[in-house]
Structures are given as structure tokens and as C-alpha cells.
C-alpha atoms as a PDB file:
ATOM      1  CA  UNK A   1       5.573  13.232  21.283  1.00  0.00           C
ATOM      2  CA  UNK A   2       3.316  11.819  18.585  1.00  0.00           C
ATOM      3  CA  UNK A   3       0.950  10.803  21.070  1.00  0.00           C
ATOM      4  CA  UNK A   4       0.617  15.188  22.419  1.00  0.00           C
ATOM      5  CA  UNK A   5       0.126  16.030  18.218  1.00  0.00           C
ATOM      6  CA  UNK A   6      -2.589  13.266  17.907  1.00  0.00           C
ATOM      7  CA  UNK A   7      -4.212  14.377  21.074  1.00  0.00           C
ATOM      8  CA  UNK A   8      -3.591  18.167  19.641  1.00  0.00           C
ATOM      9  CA  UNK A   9      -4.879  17.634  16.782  1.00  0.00           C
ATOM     10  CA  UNK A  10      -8.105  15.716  17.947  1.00  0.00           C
ATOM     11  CA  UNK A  11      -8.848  18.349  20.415  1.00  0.00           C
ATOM     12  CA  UNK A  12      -8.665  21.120  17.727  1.00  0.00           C
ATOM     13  CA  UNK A  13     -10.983  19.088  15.345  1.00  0.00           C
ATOM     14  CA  UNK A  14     -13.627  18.632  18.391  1.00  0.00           C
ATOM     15  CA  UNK A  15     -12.880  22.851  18.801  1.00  0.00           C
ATOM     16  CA  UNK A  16     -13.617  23.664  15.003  1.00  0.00           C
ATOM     17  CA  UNK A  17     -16.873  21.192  14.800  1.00  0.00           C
ATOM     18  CA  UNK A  18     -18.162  23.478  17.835  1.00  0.00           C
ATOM     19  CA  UNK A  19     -17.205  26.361  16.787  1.00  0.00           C
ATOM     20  CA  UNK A  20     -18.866  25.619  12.602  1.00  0.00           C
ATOM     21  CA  UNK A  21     -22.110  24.463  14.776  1.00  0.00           C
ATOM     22  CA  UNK A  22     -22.615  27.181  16.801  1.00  0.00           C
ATOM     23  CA  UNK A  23     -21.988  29.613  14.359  1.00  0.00           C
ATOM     24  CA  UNK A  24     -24.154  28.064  11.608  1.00  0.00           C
ATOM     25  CA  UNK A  25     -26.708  28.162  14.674  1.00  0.00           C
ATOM     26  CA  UNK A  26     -26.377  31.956  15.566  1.00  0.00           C
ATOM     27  CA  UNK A  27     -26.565  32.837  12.176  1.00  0.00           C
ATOM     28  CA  UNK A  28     -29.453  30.868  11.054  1.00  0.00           C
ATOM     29  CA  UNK A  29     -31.411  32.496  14.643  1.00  0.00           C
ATOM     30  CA  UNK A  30     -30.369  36.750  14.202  1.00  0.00           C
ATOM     31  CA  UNK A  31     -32.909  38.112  11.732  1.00  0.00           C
ATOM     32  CA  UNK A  32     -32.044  41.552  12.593  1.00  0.00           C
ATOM     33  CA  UNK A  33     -29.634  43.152   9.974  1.00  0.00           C
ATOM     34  CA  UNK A  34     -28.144  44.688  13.007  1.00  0.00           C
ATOM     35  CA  UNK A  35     -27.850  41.650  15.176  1.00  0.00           C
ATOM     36  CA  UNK A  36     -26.444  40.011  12.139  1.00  0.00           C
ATOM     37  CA  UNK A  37     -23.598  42.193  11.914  1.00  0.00           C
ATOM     38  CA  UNK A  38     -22.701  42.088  15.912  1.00  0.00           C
ATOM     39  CA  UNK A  39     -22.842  38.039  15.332  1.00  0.00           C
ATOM     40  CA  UNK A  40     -20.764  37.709  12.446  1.00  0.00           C
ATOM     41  CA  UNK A  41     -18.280  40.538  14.071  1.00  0.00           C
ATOM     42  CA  UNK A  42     -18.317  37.788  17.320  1.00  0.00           C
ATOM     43  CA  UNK A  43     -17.768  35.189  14.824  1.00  0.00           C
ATOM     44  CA  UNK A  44     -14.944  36.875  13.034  1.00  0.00           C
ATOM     45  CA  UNK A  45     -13.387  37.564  16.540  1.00  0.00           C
ATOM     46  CA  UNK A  46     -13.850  33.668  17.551  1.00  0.00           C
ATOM     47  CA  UNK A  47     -12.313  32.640  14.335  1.00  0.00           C
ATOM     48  CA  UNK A  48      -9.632  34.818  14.739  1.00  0.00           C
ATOM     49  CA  UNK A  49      -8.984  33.093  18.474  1.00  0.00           C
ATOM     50  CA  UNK A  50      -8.843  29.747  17.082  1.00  0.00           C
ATOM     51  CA  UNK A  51      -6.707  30.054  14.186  1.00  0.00           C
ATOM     52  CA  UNK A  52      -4.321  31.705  16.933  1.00  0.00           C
ATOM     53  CA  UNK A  53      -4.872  29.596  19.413  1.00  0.00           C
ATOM     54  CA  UNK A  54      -3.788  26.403  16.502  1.00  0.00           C
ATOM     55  CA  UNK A  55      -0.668  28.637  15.815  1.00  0.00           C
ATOM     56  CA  UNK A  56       0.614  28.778  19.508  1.00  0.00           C
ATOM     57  CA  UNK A  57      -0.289  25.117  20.097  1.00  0.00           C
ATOM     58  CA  UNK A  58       1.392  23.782  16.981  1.00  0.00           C
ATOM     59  CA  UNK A  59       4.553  25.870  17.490  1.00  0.00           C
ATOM     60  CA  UNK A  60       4.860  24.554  21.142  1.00  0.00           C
ATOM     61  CA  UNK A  61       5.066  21.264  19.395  1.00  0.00           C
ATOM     62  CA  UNK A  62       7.276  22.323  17.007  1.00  0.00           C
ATOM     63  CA  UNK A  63       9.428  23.536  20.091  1.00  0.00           C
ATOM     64  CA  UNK A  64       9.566  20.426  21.871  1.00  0.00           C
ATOM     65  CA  UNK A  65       9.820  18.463  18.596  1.00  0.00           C
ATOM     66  CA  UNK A  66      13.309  20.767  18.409  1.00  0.00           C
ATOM     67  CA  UNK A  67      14.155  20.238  21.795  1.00  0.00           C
ATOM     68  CA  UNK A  68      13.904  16.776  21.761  1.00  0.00           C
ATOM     69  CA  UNK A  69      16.132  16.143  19.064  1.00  0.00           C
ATOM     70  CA  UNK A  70      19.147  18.513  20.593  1.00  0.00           C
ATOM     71  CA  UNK A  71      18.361  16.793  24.342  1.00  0.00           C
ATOM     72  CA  UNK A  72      18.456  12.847  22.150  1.00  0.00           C
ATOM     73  CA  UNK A  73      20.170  13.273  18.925  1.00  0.00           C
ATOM     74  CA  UNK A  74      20.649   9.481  18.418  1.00  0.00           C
ATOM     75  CA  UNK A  75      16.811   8.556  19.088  1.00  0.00           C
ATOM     76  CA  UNK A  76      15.738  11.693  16.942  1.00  0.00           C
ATOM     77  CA  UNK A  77      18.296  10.600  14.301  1.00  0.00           C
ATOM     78  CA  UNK A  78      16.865   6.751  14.400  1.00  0.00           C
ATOM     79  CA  UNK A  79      13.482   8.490  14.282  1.00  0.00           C
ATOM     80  CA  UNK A  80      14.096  10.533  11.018  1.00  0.00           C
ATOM     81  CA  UNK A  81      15.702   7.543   9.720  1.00  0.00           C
ATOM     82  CA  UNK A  82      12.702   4.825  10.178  1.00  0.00           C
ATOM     83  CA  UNK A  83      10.343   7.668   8.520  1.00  0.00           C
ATOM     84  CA  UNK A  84      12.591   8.773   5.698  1.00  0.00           C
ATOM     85  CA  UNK A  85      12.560   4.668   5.176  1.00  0.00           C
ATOM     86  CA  UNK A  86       9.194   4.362   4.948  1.00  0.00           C
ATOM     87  CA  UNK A  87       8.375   7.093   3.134  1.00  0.00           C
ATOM     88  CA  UNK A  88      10.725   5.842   0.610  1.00  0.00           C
ATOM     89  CA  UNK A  89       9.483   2.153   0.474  1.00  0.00           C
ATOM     90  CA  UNK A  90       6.090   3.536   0.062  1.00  0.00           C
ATOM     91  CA  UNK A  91       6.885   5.611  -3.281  1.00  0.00           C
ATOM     92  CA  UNK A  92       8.583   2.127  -4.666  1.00  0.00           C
ATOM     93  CA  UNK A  93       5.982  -0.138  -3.566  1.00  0.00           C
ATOM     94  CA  UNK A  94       4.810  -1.724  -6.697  1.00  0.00           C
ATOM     95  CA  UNK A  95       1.302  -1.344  -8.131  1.00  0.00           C
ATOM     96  CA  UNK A  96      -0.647  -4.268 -10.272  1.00  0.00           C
ATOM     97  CA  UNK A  97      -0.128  -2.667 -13.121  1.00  0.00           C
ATOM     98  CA  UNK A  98       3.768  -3.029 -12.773  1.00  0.00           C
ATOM     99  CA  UNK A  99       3.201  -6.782 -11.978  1.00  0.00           C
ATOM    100  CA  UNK A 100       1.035  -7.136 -15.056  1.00  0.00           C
ATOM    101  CA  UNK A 101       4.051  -5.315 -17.043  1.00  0.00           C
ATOM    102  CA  UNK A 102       6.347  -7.462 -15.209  1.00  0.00           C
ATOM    103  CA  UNK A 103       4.344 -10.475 -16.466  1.00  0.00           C
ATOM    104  CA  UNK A 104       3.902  -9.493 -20.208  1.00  0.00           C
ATOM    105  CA  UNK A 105       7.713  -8.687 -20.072  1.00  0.00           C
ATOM    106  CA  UNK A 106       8.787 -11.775 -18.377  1.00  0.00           C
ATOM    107  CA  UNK A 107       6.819 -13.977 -21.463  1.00  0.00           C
ATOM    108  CA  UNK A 108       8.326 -12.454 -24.330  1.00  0.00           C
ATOM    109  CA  UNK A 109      11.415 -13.037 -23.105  1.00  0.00           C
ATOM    110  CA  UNK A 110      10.043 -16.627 -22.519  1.00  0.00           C
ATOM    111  CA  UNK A 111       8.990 -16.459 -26.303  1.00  0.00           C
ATOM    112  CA  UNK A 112      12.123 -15.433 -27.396  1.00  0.00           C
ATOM    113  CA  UNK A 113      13.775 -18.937 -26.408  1.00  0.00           C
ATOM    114  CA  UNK A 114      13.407 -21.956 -27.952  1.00  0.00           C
ATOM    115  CA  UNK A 115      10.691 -24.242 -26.361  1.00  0.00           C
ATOM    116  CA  UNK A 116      13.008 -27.743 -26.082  1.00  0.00           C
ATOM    117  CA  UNK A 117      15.114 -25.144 -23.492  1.00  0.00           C
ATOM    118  CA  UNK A 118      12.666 -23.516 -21.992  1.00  0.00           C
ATOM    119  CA  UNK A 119      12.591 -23.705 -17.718  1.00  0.00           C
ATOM    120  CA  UNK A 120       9.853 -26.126 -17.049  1.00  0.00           C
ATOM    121  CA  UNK A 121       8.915 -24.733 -13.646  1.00  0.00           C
ATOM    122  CA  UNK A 122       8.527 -21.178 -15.094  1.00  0.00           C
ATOM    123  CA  UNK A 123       6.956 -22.065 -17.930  1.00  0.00           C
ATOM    124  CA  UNK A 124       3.976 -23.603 -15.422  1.00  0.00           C
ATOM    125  CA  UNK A 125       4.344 -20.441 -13.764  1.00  0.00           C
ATOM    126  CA  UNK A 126       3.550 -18.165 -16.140  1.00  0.00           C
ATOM    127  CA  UNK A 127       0.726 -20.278 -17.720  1.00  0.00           C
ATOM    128  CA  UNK A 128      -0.685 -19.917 -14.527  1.00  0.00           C
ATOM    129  CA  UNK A 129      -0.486 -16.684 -13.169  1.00  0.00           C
ATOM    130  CA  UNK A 130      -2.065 -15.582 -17.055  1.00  0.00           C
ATOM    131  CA  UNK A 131      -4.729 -18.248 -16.357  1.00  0.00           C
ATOM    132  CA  UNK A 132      -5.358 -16.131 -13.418  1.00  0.00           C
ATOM    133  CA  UNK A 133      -5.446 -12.844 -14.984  1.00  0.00           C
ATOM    134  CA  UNK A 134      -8.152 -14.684 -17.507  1.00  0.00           C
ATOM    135  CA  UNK A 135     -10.242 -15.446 -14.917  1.00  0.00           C
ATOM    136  CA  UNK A 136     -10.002 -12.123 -13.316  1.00  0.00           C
ATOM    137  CA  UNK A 137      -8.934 -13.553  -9.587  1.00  0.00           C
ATOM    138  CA  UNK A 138      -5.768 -11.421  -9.436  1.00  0.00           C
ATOM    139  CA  UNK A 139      -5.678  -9.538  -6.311  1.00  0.00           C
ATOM    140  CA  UNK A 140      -3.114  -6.803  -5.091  1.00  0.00           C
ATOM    141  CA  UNK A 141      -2.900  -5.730  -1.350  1.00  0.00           C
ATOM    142  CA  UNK A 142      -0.666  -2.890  -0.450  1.00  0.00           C
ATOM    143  CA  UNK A 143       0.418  -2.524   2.857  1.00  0.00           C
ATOM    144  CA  UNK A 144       1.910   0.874   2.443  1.00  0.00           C
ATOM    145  CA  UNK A 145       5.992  -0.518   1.810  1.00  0.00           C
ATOM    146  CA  UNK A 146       5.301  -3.551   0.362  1.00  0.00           C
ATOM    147  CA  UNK A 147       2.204  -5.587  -1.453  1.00  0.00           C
ATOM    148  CA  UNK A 148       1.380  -9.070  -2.419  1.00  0.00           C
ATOM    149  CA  UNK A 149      -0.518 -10.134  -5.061  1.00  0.00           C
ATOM    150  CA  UNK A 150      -3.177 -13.274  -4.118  1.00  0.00           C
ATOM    151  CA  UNK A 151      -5.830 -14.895  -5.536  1.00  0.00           C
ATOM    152  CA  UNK A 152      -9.936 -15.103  -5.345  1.00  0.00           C
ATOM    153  CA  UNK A 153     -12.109 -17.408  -5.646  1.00  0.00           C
ATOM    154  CA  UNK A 154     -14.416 -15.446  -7.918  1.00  0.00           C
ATOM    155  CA  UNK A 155     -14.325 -12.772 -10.712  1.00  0.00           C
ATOM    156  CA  UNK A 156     -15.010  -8.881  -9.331  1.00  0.00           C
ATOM    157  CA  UNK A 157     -18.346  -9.096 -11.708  1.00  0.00           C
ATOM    158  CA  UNK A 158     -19.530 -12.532 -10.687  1.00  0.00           C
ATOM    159  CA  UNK A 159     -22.700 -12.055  -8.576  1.00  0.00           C
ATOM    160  CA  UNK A 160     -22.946 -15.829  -7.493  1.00  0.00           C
ATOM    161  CA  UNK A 161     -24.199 -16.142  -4.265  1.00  0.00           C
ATOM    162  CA  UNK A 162     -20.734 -17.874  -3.309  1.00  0.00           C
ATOM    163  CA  UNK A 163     -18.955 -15.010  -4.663  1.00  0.00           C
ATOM    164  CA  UNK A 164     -21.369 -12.502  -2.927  1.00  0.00           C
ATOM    165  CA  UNK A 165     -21.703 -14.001   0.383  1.00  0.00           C
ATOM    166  CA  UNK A 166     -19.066 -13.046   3.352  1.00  0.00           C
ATOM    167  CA  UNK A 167     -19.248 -15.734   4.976  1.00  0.00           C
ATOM    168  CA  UNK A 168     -17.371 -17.740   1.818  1.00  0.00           C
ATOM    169  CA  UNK A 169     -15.074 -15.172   1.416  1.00  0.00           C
ATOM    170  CA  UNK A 170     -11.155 -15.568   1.802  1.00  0.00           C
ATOM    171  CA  UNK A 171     -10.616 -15.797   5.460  1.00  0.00           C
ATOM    172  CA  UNK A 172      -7.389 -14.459   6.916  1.00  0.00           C
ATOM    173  CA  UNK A 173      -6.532 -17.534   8.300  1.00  0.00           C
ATOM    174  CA  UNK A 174      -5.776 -19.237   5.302  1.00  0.00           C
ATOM    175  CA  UNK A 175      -4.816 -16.143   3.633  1.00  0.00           C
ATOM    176  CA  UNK A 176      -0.757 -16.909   2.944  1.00  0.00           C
ATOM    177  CA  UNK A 177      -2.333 -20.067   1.008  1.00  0.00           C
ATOM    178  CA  UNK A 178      -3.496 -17.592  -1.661  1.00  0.00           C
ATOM    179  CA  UNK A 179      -0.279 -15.219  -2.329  1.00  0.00           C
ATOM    180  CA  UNK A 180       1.250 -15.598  -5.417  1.00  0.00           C
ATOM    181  CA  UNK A 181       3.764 -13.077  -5.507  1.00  0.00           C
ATOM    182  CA  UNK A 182       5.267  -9.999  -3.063  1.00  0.00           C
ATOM    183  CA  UNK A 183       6.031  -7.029  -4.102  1.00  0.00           C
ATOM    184  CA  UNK A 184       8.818  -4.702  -2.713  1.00  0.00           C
ATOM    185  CA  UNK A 185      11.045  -1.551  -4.031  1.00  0.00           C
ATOM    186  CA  UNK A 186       9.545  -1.994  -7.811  1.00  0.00           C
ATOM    187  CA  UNK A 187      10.083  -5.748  -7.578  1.00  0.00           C
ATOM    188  CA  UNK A 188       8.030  -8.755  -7.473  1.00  0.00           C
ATOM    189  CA  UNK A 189      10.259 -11.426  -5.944  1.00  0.00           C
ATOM    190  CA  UNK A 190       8.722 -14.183  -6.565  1.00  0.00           C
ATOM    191  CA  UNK A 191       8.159 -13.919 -10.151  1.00  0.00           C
ATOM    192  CA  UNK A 192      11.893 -12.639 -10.256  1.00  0.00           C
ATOM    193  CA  UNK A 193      12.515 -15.289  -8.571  1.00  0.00           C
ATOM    194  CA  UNK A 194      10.965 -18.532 -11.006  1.00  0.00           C
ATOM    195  CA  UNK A 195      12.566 -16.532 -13.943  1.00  0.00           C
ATOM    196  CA  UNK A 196      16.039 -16.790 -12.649  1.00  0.00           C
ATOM    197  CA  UNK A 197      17.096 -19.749 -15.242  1.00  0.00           C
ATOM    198  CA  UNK A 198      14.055 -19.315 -17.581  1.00  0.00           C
ATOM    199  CA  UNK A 199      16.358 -20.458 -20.581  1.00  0.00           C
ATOM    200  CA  UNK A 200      17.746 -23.497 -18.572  1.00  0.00           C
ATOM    201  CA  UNK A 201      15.929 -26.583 -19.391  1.00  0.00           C
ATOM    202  CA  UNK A 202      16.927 -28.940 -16.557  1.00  0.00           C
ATOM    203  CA  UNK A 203      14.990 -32.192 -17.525  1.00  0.00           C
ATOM    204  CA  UNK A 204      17.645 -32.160 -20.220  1.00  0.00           C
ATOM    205  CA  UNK A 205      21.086 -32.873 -17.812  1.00  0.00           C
ATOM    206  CA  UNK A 206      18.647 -35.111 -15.898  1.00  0.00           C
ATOM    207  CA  UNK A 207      19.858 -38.211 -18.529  1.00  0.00           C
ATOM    208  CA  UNK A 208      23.860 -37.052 -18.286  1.00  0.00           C
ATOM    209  CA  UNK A 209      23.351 -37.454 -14.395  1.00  0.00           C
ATOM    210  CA  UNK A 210      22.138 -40.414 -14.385  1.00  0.00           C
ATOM    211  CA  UNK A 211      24.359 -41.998 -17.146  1.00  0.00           C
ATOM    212  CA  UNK A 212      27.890 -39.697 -16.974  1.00  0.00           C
ATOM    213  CA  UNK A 213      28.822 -41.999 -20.375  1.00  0.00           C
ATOM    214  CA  UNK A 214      25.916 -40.210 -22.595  1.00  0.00           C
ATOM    215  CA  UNK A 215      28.045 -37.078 -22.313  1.00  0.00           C
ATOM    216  CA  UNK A 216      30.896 -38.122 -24.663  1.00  0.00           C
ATOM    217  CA  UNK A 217      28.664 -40.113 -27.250  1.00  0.00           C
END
């Protein structure tokens, strides 16, 4: 079924690129007035054929679209269910701006606790993710339902030769070395994820596990 619209609908594109071509081309040729009027009158009547022609075909599809879904209900239902999915992953898929929000967000709260309780690990985490930002190596690819955020080697203005050349460019290979965070339905997990216990300070019960006595004294 998708495979009869694409094919539809690249067969109508080839149709109208004729049809503009050959129009522009009689036009351009008639110097007439009279012969002008008979070609744009054939025109007219051509243009009339195709936008009927478009009508028919895409109501046959609409036909069969119909009549597939009565003949399998369950396939047409799991159908209308994996689009309705992705179109609704792809209008929550995060954008860098709501990571950089995220971010700012995620250090006042930092600021707001004390520093001998503050989460070591995402502490280092946020230092470094803003040392990113500083250096202008923050990176977002969407995929359409979900995006990750990675990092480059260069700044977008840097015109280095290293930072210019494709051959020294990120390869794909090596590519999950370089993701930082993923981003899916407004959320960017990983960064959720090091600021579970951001007020939790475990060096601290690192002495009381060691030495259970310290804990009464």
C-alpha cells in the first residue's frame, strides 16, 4: 500500500514536470495572438486532465486504503497505532534548547545545597557538560522520536584545518564514544539520571562503612 502511493505520487511528479515543460515551451514558440489563445485553451484543457486524473488516482487509494482496513482490521489497527506513536514521540522529542534549560535548572538546584553534601559524581557532571557548552562542542542529533546530544572536537566557528577537514571529522564508528546524553518524550535521561541523589554526598557514609563504631560517637 505505501509502496502504490510512493509510486503514485512519483509518477504524478514526473507527469506535472512534463506537462510545466512543455507548456512553458509552447508558449514561449506561438507568437500569434491567435495561436496563443488556441495554446493556452489546450493548456487549460491539459491542466484540467491532470488535476482529474490526480483526483481519480488518489481516491482509488483512498479506496483500497478503506478496504484494507475492513478486509485486516488488526494489521490496519497496529498500523494506525505505530504512526499515531511516532507522530507523538516526534512532537516530544526534545530540542537543545530544552537540554540547555534542563542544565541551567539542574545547577541551581545544585546551588541551592550545601557543597560538603553535594553528589560528587554530578557535581563532575555538570562541570563538564558546562565546560562543553564553553567551548561550543555541544551537538544535538534528532532522529525524528528521539535525539542525543554528543560532542565535537572543534567549535562551529573554528576554521582550523583539523576542524575543517572531513577526513578528521567524527567518524560513525566511534560515534557512541561521543554521546553525552539522550533525549526522549521531553527528557534527557542521562542527565536525569546523574541528578537522581544530587543532595546525597556518599564519600561521607564511606567512613561509617568502614568503621560501624564512628556512628554512635
Amino acid at each position: 500500500m505505501a509502496v502504490r502511493i510512493s509510486h503514485l505520487f512519483r509518477n504524478r511528479f514526473k507527469q506535472f514536470f512534463r506537462t510545466y515543460s512543455t507548456n512553458s515551451a509552447e508558449i514561449s514558440k506561438a507568437k500569434d495572438p491567435e495561436v496563443t489563445e488556441q495554446v493556452k485553451e489546450r493548456l487549460l484543457d491539459r491542466w484540467a486532465k491532470y488535476w482529474k486524473n490526480l483526483f481519480i488516482d488518489y481516491r482509488d487509494v483512498a479506496k483500497d486504503v478503506a478496504q484494507g482496513c475492513k478486509d485486516r482490521p488488526i494489521r490496519a489497527s497496529i498500523y494506525f497505532s505505530l504512526l499515531g506513536s511516532v507522530y507523538y514521540f516526534s512532537r516530544h522529542n526534545p530540542s537543545a534548547d530544552s537540554y540547555r534549560n534542563m542544565l541551567i535548572e539542574e545547577s541551581n538546584k545544585m546551588m541551592m545545597v550545601g557543597e560538603p553534601i553535594r553528589n560528587r559524581q554530578s557535581v563532575r557532571h555538570l562541570k563538564s557538560i558546562e565546560q562543553c557548552f564553553n567551548e561550543g562542542i555541544i551537538r544535538r542529533l534528532s532522529l525524528g522520536i528521539v535525539s542525543f546530544i554528543w560532542l565535537d572536537n572543534y567549535d562551529k566557528e573554528c576554521a582550523h584545518y583539523k576542524a575543517t577537514c572531513s577526513y578528521l571529522k567524527p567518524q560513525y564508528l566511534g560515534f557512541h564514544h561521543r554521546i553525552v546524553d539522550i533525549g526522549f518524550m521531553d527528557k534527557w535521561l542521562l542527565l536525569e539520571d546523574k541528578m537522581t541523589d544530587f543532595d546525597i554526598n556518599e564519600e561521607e557514609f564511606k567512613d561509617f562503612s568502614t568503621s560501624p563504631d564512628k556512628i554512635g560517637s
